[in-house]
Every structure is written in structure tokens, then in C-alpha cells.
C-alpha atoms as a PDB file:
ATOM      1  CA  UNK A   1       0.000   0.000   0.000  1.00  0.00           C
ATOM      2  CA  UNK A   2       1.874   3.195  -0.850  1.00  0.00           C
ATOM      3  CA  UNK A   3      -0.690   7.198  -0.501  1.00  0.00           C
ATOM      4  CA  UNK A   4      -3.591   5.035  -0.603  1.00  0.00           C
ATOM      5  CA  UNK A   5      -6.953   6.309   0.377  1.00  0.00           C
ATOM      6  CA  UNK A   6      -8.047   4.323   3.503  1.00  0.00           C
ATOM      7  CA  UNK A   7     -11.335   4.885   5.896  1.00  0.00           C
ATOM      8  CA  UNK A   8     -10.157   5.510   9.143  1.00  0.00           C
ATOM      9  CA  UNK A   9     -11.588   4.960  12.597  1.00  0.00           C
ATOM     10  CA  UNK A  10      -9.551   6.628  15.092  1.00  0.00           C
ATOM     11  CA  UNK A  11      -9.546   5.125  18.660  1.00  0.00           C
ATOM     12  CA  UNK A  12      -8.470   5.990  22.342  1.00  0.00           C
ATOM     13  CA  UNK A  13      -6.369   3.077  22.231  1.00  0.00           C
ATOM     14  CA  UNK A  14      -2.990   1.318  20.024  1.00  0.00           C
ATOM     15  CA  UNK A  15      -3.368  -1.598  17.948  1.00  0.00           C
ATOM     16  CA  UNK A  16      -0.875  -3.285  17.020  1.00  0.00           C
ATOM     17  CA  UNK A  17      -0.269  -5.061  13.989  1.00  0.00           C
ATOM     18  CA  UNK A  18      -1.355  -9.069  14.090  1.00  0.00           C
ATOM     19  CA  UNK A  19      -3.416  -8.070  17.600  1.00  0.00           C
ATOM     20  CA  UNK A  20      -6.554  -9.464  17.092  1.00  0.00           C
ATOM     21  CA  UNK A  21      -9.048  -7.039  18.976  1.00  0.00           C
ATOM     22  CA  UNK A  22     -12.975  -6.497  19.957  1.00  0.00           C
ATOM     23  CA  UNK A  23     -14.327  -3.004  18.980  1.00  0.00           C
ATOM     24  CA  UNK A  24     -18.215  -1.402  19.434  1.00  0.00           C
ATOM     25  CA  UNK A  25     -19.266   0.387  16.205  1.00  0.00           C
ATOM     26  CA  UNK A  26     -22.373   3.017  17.319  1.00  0.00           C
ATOM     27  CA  UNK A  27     -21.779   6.394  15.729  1.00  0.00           C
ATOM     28  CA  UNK A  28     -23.651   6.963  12.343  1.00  0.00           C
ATOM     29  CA  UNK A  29     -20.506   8.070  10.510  1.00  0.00           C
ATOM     30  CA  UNK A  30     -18.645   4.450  11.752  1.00  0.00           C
ATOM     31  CA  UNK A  31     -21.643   2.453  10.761  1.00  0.00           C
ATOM     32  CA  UNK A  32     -22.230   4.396   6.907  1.00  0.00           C
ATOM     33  CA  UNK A  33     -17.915   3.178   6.811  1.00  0.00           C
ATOM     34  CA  UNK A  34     -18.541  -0.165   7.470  1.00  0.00           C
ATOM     35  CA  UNK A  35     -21.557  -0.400   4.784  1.00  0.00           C
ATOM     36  CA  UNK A  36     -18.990   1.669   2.375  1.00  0.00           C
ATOM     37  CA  UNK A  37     -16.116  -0.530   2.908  1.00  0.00           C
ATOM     38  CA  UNK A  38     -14.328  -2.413  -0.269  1.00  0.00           C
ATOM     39  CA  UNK A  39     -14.392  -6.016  -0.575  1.00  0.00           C
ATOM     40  CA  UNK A  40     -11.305  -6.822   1.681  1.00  0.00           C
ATOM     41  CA  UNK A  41     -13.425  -5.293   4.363  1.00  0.00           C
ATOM     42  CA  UNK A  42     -10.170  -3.045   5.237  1.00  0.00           C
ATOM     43  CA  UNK A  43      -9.810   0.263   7.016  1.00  0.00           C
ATOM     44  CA  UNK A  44      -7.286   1.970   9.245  1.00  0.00           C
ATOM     45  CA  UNK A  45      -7.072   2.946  12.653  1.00  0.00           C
ATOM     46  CA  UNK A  46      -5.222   5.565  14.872  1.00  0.00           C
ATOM     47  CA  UNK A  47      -4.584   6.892  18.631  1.00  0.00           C
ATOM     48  CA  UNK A  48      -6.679   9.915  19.669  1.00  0.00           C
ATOM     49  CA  UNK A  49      -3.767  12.406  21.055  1.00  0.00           C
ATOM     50  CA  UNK A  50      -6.421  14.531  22.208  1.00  0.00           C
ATOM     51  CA  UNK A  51     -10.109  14.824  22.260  1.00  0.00           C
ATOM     52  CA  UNK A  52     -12.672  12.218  22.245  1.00  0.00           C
ATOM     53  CA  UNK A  53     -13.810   8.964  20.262  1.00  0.00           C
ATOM     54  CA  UNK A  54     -17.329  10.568  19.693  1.00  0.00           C
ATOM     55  CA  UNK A  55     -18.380  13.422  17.714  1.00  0.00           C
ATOM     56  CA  UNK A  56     -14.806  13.931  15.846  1.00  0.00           C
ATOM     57  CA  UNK A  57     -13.116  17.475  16.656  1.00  0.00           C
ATOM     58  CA  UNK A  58     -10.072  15.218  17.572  1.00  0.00           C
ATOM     59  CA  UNK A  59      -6.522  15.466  17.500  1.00  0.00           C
ATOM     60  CA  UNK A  60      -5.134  12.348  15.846  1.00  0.00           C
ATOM     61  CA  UNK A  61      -1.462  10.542  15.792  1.00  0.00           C
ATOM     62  CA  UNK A  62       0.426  10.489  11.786  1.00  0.00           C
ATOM     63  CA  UNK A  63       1.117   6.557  12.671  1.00  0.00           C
ATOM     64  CA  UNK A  64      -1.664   3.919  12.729  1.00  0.00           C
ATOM     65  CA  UNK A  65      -2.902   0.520  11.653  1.00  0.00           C
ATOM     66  CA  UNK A  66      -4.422  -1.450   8.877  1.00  0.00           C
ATOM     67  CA  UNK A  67      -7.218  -3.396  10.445  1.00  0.00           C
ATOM     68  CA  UNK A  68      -9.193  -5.935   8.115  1.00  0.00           C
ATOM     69  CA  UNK A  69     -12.792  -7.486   9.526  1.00  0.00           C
ATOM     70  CA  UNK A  70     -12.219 -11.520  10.948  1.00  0.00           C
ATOM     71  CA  UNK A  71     -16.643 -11.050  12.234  1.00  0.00           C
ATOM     72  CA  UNK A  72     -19.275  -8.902  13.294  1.00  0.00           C
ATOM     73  CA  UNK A  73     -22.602  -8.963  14.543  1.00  0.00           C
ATOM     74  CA  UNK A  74     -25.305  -6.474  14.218  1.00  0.00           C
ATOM     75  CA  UNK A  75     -27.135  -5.882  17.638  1.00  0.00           C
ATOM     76  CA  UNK A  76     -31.358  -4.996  18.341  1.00  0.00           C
ATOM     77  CA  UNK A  77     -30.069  -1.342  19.428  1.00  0.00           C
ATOM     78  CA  UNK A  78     -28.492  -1.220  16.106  1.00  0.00           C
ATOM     79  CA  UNK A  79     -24.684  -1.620  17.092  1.00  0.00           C
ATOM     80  CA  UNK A  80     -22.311  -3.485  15.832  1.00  0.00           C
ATOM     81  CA  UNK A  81     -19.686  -5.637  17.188  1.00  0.00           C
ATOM     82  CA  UNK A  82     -16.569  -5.984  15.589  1.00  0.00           C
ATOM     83  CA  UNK A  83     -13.841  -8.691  15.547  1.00  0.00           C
ATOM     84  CA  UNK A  84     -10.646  -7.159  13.727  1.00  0.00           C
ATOM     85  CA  UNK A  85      -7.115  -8.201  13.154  1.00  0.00           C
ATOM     86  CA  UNK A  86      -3.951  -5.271  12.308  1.00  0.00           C
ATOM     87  CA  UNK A  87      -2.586  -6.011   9.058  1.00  0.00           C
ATOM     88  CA  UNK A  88       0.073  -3.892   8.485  1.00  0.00           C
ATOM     89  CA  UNK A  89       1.583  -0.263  10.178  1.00  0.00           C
ATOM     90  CA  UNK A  90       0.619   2.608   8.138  1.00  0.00           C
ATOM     91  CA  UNK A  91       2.454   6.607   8.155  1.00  0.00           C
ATOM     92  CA  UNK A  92      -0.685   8.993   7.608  1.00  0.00           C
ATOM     93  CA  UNK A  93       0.481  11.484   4.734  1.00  0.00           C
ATOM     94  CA  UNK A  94      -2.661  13.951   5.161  1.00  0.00           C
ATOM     95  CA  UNK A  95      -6.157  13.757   6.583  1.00  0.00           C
ATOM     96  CA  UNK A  96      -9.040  14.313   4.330  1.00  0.00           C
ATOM     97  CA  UNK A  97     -12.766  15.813   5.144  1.00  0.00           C
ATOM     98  CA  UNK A  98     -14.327  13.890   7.875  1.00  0.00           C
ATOM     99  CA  UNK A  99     -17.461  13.576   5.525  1.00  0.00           C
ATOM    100  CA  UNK A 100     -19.216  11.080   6.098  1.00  0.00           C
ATOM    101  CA  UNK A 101     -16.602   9.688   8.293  1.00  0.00           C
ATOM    102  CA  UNK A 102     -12.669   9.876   8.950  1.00  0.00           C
ATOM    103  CA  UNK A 103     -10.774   9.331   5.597  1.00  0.00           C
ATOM    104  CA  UNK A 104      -6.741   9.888   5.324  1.00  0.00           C
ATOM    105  CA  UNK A 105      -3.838   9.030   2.540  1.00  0.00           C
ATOM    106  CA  UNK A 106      -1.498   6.764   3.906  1.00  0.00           C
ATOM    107  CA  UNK A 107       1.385   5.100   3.045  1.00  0.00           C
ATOM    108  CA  UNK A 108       3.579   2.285   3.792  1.00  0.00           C
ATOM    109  CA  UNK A 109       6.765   2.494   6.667  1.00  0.00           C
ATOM    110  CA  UNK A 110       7.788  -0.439   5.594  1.00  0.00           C
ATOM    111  CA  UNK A 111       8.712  -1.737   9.013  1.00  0.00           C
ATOM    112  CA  UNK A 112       9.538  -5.491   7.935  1.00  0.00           C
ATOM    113  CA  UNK A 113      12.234  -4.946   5.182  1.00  0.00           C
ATOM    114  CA  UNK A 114      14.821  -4.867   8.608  1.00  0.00           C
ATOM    115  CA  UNK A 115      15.625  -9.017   9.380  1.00  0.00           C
ATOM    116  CA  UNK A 116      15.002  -8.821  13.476  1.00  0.00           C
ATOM    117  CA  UNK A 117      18.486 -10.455  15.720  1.00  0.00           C
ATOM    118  CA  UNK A 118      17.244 -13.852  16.610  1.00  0.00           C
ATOM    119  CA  UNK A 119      19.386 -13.350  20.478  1.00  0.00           C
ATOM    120  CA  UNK A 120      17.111 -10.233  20.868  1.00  0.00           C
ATOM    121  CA  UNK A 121      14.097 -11.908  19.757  1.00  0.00           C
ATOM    122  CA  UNK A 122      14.629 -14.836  22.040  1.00  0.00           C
ATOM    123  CA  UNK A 123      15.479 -12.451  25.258  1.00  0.00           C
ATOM    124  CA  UNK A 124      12.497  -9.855  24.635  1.00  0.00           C
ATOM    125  CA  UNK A 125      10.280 -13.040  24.635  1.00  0.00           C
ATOM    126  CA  UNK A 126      11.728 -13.944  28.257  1.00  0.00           C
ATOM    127  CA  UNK A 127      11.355 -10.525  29.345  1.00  0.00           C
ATOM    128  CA  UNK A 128       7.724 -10.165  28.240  1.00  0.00           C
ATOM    129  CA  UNK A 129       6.914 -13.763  29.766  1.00  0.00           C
ATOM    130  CA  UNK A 130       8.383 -12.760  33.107  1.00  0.00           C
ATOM    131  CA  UNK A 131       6.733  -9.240  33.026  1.00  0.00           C
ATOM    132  CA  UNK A 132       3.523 -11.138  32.578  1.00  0.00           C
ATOM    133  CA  UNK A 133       3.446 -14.004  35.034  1.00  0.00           C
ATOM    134  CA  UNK A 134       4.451 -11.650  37.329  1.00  0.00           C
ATOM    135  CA  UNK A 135       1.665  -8.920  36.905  1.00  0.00           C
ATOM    136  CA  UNK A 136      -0.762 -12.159  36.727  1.00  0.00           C
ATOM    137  CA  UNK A 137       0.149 -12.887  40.684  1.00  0.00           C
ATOM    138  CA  UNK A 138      -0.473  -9.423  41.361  1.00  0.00           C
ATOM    139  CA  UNK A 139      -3.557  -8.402  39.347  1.00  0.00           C
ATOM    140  CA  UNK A 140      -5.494 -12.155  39.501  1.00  0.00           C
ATOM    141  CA  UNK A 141      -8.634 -10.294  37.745  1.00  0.00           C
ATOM    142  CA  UNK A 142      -6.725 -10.228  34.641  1.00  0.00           C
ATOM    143  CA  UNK A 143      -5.774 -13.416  34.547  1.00  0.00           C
ATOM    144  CA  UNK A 144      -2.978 -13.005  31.600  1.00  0.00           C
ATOM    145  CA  UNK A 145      -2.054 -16.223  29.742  1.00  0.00           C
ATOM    146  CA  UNK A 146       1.612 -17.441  30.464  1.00  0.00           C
ATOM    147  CA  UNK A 147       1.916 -19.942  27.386  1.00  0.00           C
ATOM    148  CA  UNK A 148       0.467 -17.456  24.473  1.00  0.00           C
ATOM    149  CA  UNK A 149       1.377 -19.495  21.160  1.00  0.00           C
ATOM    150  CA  UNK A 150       3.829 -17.377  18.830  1.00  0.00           C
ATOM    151  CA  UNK A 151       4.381 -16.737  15.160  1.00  0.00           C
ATOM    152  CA  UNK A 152       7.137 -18.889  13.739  1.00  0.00           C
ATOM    153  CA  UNK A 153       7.813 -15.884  11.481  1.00  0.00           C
ATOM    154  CA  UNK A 154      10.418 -13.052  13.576  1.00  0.00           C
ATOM    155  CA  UNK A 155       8.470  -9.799  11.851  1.00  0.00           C
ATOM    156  CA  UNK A 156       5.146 -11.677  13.031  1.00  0.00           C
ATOM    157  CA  UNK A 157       6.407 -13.133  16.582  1.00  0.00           C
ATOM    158  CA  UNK A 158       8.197  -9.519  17.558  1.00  0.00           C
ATOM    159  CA  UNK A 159       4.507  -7.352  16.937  1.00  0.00           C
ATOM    160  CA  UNK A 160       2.758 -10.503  18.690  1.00  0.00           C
ATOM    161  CA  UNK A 161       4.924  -9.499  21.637  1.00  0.00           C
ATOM    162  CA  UNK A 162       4.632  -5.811  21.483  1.00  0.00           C
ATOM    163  CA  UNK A 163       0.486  -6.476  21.773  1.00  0.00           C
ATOM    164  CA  UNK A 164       1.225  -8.821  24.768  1.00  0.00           C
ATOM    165  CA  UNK A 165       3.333  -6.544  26.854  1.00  0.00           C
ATOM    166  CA  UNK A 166       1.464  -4.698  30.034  1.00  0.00           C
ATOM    167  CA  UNK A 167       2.385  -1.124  29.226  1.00  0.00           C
ATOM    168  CA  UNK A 168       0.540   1.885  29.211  1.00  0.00           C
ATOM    169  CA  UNK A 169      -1.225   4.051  25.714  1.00  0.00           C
ATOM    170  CA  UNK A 170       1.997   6.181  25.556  1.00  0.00           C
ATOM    171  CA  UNK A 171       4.155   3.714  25.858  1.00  0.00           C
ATOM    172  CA  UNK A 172       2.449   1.531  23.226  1.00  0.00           C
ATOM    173  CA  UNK A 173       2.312   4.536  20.521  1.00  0.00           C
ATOM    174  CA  UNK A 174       6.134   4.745  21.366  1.00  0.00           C
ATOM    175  CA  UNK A 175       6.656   1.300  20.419  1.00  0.00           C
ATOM    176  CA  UNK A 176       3.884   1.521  17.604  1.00  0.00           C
ATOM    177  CA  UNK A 177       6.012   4.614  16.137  1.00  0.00           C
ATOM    178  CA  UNK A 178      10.061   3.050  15.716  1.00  0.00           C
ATOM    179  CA  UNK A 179       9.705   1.759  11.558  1.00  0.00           C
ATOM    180  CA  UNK A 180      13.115  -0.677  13.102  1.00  0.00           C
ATOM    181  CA  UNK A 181      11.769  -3.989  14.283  1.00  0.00           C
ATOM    182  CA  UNK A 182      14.568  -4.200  16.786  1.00  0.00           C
ATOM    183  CA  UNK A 183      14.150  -0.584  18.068  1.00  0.00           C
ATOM    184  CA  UNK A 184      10.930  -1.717  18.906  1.00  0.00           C
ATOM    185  CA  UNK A 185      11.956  -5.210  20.893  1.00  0.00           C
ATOM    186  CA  UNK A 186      14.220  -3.057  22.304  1.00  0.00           C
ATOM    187  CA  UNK A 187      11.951  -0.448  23.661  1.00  0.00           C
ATOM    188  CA  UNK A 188       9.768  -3.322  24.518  1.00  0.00           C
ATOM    189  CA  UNK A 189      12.704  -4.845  26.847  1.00  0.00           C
ATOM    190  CA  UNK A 190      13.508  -1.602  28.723  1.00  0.00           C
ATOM    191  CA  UNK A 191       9.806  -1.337  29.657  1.00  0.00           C
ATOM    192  CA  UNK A 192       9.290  -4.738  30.743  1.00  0.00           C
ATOM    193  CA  UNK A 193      12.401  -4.319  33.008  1.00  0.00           C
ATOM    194  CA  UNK A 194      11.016  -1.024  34.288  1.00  0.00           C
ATOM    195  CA  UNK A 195       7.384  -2.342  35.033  1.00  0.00           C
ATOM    196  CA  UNK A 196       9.164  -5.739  36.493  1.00  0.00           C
ATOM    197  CA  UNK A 197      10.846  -3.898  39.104  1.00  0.00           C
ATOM    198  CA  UNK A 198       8.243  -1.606  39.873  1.00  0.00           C
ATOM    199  CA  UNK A 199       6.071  -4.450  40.292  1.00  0.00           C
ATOM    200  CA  UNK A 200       8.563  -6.161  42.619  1.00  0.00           C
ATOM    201  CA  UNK A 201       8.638  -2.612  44.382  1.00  0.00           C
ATOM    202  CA  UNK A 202       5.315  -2.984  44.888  1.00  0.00           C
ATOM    203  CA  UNK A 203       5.406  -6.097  46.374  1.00  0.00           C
ATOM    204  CA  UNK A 204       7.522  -5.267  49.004  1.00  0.00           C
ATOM    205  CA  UNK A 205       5.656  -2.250  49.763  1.00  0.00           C
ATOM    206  CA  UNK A 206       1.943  -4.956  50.256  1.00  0.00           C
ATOM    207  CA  UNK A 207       0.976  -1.588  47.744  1.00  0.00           C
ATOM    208  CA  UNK A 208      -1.816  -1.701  45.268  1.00  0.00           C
ATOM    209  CA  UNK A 209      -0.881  -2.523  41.797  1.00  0.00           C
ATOM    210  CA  UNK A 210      -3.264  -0.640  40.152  1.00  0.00           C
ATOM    211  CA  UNK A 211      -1.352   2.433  40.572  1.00  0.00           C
ATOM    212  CA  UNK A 212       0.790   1.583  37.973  1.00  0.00           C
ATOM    213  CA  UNK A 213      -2.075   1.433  35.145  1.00  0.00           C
END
């Protein structure tokens, strides 16, 4: 995809691509885009900077993500339920009118053409695993699966661990924005060495993990 024209449906949130996530369609403007979509039932996505989901008047983030449709279902009140995938990382080259609903040119960043270091691969994996397990003795509500399967593939298996990583919005867009592959499993090490020992912190403390987001 290079200055293509995609719909875009910008969120308070980061997705990552090859997350698989849930998302509530209910605006008018969201629901004419899904009826509008082509046939590979594709649009893009976006964090909100600023501003809010509904009603548009937004400030929006140049980076996003290609999200393609895996189900939906329509619901009595009219909403509908979505169950995407990210495809791909897009750079937003300009925003057009919001009428009917968000629209932007985007291109490609091209973010897989760089081979990712197996030894990095391999010790971001242990970090994220560790971050996780750890956070699940803490916060038992979430419950956070220690034995996720992986991607075979590197590009796949390093954005599979960037969605699986407890870290906050910003820190996600941070990750979300480095076009390097092993900038990002990088980035994605430092956190979950920064969160691990605030955790243990924590622990010591008999504090309340929620204070960390």
C-alpha cells in the first residue's frame, strides 16, 4: 500500500499489527464506513492524542494501523460488534474531510524490510513472559495467559509481543512509532524491566498494583 486512500476509525487506544481485537461500532458516521467498505473489508485505525472517540473534533497521531474485519454482529439497538485483526503499520500522509466519516492518505513504513536479531528476539520473549506471570500474581482479575502461542515468522512473533506486553497508551504509541523492528523489541525490553521492578517494588511495599495502570 503506498498514498492510498483508507477509511479511518480513530480510537483511544494502540493496535498493534497481528493483535486481534474487539471493537463497538455506534456512531452513524462508523456504521455508513462499514456499509462503504471495499471487498477486503479493510480500514485503518489511529490513537486519539487529544479529544474524544465521539463526535470527531479530535486530534489524531500520523502513525496507525491497517485493520481488516475476521466477524461482526449487528445488535437490536443497532450496534455493531466488531472482531478485527492489524494487518500492516501505516504513516498517515494527510487527513481528508471527515465527511461522512474519517478518511486519510497513507502510506507504507515499511517496518519489515529490517531481518530482526534472533538473540534479541529470544530475550524480549523472556522478558515479556516474566513481566507477565508476574503482573498475573499481582492483578489475579486479569488473569494473563503465560503460554500465548507465537508466530514462527520473527516480523510476526516480535509485533505478537509488542500487543502482549502490560504497558501503558503512551508507551504503546512509542513502540507503535520506531519503523526498526529491533528498536521496537528493544523499547519493549527496557519497559518490561522497568514495570518488572516496579512491580517487585510494589510487592515489598503490600501496595496496590493498580497504581501503575
Amino acid at each position: 500500500m503506498s498514498d492510498a486512500l483508507l477509511p479511518m476509525f480513530p480510537l483511544g487506544m494502540v493496535v498493534f499489527p497481528h493483535q486481534v481485537v474487539g471493537l463497538c461500532v455506534f456512531e452513524p458516521r462508523y456504521q455508513v464506513m462499514l456499509r462503504e467498505l471495499p471487498d477486503d473489508q479493510q480500514f485503518g485505525t489511529c490513537m486519539i492524542e487529544r479529544g474524544s472517540e465521539i463526535g470527531g473534533e479530535d486530534v489524531r497521531t500520523c502513525v496507525g494501523t491497517v485493520l481488516r474485519i475476521l466477524g461482526s454482529q449487528t445488535l437490536p439497538n443497532g450496534q455493531t460488534l466488531l472482531r478485527v485483526e492489524g494487518t500492516q503499520c501505516v504513516e498517515v500522509a494527510r487527513w481528508l474531510d471527515d465527511s461522512p466519516y474519517p478518511r486519510a492518505s497513507v502510506r507504507d513504513r515499511c517496518c519489515d524490510e529490517i531481518d530482526v536479531e534472533p538473540a534479541l528476539l529470544k530475550s524480549t520473549e523472556s522478558a515479556v513472559r516474566a513481566l507477565r506471570a508476574l503482573r498475573s500474581e499481582m492483578v489475579t482479575e486479569e488473569m494473563l495467559q503465560h503460554d500465548c502461542a507465537m508466530d514462527a515468522d520473527p516480523q510476526v512473533r516480535s509485533w505478537q509481543l509488542c500487543a502482549m506486553t502490560p504497558m501503558s497508551t503512551l508507551d504503546q504509541f512509542k513502540v507503535l512509532s520506531l519503523s526498526n523492528p529491533n528498536d521496537r523489541l528493544r523499547l519493549v525490553a527496557e519497559i518490561c524491566c522497568e514495570r518488572y521492578g516496579d512491580y517487585q517494588r510494589l510487592l515489598a511495599s503490600d501496595s496496590s498494583p493498580y497504581l501503575l495502570g
